[in-house]
C-alpha atoms as a PDB file:
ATOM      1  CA  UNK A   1     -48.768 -31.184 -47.223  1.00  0.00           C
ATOM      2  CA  UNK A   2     -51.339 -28.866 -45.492  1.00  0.00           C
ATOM      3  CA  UNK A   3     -49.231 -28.882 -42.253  1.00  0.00           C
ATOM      4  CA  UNK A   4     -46.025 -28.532 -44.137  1.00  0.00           C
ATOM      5  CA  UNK A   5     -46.975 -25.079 -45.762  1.00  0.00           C
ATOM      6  CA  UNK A   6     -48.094 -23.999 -42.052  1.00  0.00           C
ATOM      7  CA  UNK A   7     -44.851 -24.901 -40.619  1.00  0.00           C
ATOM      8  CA  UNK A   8     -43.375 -22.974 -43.240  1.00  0.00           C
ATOM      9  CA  UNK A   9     -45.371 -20.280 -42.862  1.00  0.00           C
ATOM     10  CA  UNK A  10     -44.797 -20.157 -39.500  1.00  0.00           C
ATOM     11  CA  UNK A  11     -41.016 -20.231 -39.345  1.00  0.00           C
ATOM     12  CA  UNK A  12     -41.031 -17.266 -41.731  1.00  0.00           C
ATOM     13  CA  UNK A  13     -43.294 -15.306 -39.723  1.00  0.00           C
ATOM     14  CA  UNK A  14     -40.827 -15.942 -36.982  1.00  0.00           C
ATOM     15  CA  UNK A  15     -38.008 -15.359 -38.574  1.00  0.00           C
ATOM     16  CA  UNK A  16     -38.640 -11.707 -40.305  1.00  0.00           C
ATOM     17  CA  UNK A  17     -39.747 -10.646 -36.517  1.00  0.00           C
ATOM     18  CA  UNK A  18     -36.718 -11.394 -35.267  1.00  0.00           C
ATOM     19  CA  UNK A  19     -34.716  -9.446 -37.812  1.00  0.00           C
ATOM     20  CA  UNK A  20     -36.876  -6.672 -37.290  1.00  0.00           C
ATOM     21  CA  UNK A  21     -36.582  -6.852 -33.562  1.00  0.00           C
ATOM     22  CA  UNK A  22     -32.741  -7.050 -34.044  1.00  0.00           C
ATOM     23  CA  UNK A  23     -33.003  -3.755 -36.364  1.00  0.00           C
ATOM     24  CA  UNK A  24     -35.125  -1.863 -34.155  1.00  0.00           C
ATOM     25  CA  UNK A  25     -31.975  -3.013 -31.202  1.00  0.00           C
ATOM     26  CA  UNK A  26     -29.426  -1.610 -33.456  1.00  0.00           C
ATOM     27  CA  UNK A  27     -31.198   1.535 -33.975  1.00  0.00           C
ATOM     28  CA  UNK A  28     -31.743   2.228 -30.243  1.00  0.00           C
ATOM     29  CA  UNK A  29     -27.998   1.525 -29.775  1.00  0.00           C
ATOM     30  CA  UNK A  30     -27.047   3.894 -32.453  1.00  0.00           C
ATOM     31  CA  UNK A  31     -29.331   6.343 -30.719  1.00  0.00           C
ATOM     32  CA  UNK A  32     -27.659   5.824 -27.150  1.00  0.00           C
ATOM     33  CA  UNK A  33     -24.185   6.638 -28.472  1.00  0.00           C
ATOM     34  CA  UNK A  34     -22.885  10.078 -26.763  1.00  0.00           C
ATOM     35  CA  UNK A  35     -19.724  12.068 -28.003  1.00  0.00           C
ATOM     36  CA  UNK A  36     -16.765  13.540 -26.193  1.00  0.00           C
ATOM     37  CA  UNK A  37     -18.449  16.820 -25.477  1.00  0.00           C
ATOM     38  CA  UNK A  38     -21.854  15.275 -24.600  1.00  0.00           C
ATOM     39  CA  UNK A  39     -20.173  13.360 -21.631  1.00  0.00           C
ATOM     40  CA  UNK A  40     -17.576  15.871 -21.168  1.00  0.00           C
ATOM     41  CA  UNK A  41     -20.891  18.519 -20.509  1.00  0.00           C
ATOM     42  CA  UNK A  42     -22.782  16.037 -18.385  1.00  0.00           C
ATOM     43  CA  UNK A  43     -19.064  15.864 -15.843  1.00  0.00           C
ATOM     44  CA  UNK A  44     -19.434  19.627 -16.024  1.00  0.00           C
ATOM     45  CA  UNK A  45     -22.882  19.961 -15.091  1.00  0.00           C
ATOM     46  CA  UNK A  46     -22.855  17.275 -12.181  1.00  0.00           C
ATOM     47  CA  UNK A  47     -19.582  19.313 -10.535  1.00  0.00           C
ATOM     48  CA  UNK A  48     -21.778  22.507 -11.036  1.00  0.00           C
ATOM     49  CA  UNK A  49     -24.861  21.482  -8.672  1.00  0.00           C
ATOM     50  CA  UNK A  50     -21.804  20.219  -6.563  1.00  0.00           C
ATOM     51  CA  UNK A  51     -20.622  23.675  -6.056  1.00  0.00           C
ATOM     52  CA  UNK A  52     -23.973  25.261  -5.893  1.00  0.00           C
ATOM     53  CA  UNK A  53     -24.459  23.104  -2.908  1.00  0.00           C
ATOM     54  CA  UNK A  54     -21.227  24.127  -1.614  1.00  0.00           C
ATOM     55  CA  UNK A  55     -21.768  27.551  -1.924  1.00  0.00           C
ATOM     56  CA  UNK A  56     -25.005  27.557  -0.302  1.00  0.00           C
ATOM     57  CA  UNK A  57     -23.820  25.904   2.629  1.00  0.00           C
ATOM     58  CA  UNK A  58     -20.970  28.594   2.262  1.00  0.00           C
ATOM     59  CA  UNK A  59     -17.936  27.066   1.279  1.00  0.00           C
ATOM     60  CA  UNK A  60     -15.434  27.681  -1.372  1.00  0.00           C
ATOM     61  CA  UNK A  61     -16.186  25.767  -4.760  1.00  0.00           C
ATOM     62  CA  UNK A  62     -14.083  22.855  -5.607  1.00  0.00           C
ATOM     63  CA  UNK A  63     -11.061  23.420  -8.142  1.00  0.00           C
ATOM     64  CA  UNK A  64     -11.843  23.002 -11.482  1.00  0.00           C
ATOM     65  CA  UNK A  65     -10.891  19.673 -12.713  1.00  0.00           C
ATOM     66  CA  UNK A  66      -7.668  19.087 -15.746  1.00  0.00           C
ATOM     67  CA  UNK A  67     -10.301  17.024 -17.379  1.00  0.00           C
ATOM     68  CA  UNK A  68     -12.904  20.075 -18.387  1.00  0.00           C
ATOM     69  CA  UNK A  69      -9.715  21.703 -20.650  1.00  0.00           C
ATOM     70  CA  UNK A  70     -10.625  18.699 -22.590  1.00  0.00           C
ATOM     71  CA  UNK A  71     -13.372  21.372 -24.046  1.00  0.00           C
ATOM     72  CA  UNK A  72     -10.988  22.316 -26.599  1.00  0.00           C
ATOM     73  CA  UNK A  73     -10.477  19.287 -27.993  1.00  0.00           C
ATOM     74  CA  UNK A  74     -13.343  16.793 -27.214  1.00  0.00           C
ATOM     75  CA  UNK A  75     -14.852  15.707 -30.120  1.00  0.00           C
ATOM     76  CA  UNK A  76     -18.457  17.153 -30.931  1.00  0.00           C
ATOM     77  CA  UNK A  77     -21.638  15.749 -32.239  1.00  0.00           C
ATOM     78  CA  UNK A  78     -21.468  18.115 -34.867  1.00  0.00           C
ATOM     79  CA  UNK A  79     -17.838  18.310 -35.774  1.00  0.00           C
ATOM     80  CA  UNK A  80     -19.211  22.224 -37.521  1.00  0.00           C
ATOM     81  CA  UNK A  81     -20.090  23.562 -34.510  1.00  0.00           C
ATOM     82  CA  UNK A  82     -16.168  23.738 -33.232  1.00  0.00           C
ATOM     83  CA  UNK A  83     -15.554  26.817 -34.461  1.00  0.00           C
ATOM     84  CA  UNK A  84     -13.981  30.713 -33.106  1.00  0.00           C
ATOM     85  CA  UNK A  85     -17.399  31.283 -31.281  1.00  0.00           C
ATOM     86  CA  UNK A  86     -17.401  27.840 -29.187  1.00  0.00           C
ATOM     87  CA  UNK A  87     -13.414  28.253 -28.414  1.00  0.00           C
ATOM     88  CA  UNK A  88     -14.220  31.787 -27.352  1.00  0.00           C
ATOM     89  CA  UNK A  89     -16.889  30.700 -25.168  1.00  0.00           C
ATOM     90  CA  UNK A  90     -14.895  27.807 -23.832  1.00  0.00           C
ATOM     91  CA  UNK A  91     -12.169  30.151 -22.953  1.00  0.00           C
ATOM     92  CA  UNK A  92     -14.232  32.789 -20.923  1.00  0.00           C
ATOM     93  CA  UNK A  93     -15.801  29.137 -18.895  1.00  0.00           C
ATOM     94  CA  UNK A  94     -12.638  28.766 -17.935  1.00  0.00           C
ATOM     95  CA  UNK A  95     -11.916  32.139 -17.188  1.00  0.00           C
ATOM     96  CA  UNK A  96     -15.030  32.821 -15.231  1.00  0.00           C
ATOM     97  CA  UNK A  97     -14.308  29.730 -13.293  1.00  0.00           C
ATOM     98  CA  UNK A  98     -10.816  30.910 -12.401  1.00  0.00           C
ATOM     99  CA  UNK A  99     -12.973  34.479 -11.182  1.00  0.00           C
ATOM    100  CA  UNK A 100     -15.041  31.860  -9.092  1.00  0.00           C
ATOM    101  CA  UNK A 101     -12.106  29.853  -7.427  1.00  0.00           C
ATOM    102  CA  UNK A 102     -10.260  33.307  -6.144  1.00  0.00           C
ATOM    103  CA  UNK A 103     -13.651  34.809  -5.270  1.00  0.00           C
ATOM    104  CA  UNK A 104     -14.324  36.145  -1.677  1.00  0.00           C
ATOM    105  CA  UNK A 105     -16.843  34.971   0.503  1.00  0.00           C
ATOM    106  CA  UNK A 106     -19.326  37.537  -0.194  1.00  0.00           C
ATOM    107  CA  UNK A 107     -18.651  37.483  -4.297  1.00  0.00           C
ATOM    108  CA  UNK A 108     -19.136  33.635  -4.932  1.00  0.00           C
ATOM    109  CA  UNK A 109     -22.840  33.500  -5.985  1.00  0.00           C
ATOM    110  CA  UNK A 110     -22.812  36.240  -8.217  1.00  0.00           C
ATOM    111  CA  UNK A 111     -19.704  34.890  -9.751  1.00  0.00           C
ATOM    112  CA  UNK A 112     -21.016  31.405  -9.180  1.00  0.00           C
ATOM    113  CA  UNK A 113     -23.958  32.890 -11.641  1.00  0.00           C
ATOM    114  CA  UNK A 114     -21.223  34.278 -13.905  1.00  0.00           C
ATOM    115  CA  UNK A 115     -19.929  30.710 -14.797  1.00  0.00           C
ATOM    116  CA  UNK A 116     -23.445  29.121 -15.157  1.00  0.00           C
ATOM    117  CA  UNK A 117     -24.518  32.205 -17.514  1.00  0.00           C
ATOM    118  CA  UNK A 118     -21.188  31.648 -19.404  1.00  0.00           C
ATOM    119  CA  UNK A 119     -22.292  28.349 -20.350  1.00  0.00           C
ATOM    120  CA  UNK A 120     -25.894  29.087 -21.312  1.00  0.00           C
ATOM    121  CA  UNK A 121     -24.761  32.265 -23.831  1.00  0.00           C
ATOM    122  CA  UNK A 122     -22.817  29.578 -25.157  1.00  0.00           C
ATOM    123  CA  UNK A 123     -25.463  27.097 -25.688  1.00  0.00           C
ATOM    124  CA  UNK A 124     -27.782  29.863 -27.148  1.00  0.00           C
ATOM    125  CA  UNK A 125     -25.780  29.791 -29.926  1.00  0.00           C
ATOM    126  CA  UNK A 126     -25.097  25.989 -30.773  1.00  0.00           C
ATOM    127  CA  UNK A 127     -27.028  23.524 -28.682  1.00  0.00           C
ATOM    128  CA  UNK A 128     -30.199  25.096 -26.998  1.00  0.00           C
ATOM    129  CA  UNK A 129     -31.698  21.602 -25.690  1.00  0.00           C
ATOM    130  CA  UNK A 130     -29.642  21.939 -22.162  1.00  0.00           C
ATOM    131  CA  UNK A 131     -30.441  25.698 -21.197  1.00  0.00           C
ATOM    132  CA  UNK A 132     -33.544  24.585 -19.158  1.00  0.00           C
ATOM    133  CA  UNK A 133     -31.473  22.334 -16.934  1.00  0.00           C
ATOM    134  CA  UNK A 134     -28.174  24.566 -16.664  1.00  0.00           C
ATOM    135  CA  UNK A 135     -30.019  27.046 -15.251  1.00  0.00           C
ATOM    136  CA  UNK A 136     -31.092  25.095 -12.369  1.00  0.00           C
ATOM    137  CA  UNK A 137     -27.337  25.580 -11.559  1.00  0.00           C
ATOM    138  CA  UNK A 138     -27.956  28.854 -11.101  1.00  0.00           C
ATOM    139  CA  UNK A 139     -28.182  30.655  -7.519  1.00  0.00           C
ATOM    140  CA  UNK A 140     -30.850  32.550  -7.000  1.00  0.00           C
ATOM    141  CA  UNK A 141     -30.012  36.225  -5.733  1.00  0.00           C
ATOM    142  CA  UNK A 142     -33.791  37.633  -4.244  1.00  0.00           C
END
């Protein structure tokens, strides 16, 4: 009888640490998901050090991919924050980045600079977490 009740014991030791271990799983997934903009943003910041590079070996940027007018309608983590300030913002990104692509030769890092600064008055407003790392897209001019 002894041995029974340590068995049992036992198994139901086992068995509420595996639920919790399977809880603590589902709360790391839930963590992990990213939204439309998120990944959208990380596309956008990966072609940016691309054309930094490019610059500073001094050649033209690339075009700017169909995908990033997805900014208008890529869904959020915060569905609120969609509103005239972020479209305005998203419209002069693209606009600056149209400045960039017809840009001479001797123009491209400061409007280079221009595009990078677009995004990070943007993100003063909504999302500050990124500004550290988008402005290691930025050229420096000394």
């Amino acid at each position: 009888m002894k041995n029974f009740l340590i068995f049992c014991s036992l198994v139901l030791m086992i068995s509420c640490s595996e639920k919790k271990q399977e809880n603590q799983h589902q709360q790391n997934v839930n963590i992990v998901k990213q939204s439309e903009m998120a990944a959208l943003m990380l596309e956008m910041y990966s072609f940016n050090l691309e054309n930094k590079s490019l610059i500073l070996s001094g050649k033209n940027p690339q075009k700017l991919p169909k995908e990033f007018y997805k900014i208008h309608t890529a869904k959020l983590t915060d569905s609120t924050d969609r509103n005239a300030s972020f479209e305005a913002f998203s419209e002069f990104y693209l606009d600056t980045y149209q400045q960039l692509m017809t840009s001479s030769k001797d123009s491209l890092i400061s409007n280079h600079n221009k595009t990078v600064n677009s995004c990070i008055a943007c993100h003063k407003t909504t999302c500050i977490g990124p500004i550290p790392k988008i402005k290691k897209l930025l050229i420096s001019t000394n």
